[in-house]
C-alpha atoms as a PDB file:
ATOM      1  CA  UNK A   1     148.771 -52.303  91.259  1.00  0.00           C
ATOM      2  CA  UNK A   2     146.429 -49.687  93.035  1.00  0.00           C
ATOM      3  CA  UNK A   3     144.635 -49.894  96.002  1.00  0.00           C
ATOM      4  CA  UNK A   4     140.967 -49.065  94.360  1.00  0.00           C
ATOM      5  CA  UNK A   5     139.516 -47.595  91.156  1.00  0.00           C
ATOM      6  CA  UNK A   6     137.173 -45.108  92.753  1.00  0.00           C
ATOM      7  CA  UNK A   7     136.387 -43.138  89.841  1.00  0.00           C
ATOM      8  CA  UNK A   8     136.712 -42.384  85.864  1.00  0.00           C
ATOM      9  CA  UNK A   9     139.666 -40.417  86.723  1.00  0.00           C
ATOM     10  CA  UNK A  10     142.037 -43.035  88.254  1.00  0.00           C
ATOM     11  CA  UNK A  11     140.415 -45.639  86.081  1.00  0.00           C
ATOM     12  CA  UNK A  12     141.824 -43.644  82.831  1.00  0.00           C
ATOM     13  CA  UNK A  13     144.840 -42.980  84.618  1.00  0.00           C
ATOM     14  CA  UNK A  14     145.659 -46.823  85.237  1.00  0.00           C
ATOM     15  CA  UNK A  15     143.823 -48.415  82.084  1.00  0.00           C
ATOM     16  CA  UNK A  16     144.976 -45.412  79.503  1.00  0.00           C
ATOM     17  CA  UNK A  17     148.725 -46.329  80.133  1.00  0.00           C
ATOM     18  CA  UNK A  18     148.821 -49.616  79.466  1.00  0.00           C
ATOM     19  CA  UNK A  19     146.317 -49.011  76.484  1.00  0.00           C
ATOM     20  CA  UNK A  20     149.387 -46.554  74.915  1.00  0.00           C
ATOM     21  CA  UNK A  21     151.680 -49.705  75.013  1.00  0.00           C
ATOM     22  CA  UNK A  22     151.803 -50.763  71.508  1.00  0.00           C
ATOM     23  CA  UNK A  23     152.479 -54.719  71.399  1.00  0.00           C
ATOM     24  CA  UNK A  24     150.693 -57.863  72.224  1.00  0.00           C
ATOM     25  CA  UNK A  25     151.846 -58.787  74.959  1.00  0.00           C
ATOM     26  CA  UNK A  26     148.757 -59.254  78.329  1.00  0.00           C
ATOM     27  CA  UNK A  27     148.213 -56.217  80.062  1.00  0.00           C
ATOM     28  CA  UNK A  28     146.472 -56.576  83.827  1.00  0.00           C
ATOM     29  CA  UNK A  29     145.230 -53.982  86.326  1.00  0.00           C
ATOM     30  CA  UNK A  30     145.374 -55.017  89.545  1.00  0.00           C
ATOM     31  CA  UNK A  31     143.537 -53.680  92.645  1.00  0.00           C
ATOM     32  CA  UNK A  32     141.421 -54.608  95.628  1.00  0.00           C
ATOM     33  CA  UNK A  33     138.575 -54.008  94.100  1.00  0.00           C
ATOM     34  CA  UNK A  34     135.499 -56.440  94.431  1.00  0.00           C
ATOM     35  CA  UNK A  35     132.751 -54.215  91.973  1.00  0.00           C
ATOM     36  CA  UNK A  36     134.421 -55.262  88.772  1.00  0.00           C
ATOM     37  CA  UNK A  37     136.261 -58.295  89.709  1.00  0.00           C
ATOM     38  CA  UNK A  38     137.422 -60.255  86.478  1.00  0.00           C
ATOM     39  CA  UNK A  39     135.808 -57.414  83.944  1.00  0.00           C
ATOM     40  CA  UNK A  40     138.231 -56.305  80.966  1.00  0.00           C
ATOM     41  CA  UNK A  41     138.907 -52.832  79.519  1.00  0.00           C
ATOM     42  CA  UNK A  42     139.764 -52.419  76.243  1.00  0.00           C
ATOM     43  CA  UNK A  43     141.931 -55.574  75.609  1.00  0.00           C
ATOM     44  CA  UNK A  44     143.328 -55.193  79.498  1.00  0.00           C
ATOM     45  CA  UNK A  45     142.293 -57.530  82.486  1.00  0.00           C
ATOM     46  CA  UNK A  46     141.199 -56.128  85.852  1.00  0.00           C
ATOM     47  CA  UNK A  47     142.177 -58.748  88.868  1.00  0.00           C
ATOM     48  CA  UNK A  48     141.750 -58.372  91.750  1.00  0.00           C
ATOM     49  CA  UNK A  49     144.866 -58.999  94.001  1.00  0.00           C
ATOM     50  CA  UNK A  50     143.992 -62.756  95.325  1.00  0.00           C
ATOM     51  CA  UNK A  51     142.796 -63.815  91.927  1.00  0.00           C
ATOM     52  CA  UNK A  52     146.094 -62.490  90.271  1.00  0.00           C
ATOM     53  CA  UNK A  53     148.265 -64.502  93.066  1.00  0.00           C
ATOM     54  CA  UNK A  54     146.057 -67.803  92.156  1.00  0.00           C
ATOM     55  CA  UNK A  55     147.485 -67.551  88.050  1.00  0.00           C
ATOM     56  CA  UNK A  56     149.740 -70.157  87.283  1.00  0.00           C
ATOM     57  CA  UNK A  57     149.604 -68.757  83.741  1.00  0.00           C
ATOM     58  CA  UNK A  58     150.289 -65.022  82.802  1.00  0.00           C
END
């Protein structure tokens, strides 16, 4: 969870983690972010925080 992604540096520091993690399980990003609501970075999801609460399936 982070607040928002408001450049390439925090966006490698949250993304590049999770990208190190090696197995299949879903990976998500979650922030407040509205600019890049629903997009997907390398294999990971970024939610925003209401759309994330709304899964019933994770």
């Amino acid at each position: 969870m982070i607040y928002l992604i408001a450049d390439e540096k925090t966006r490698e520091r949250e993304f590049g983690n999770l990208v190190n993690i090696p197995d299949n399980y879903p990976k998500y990003v979650v922030s407040l972010d509205e600019f890049n609501r629903g997009s997907e970075v390398v294999g990971i999801a970024h939610l925003h925080l209401l759309d994330f609460l709304r899964l019933t399936n994770l």
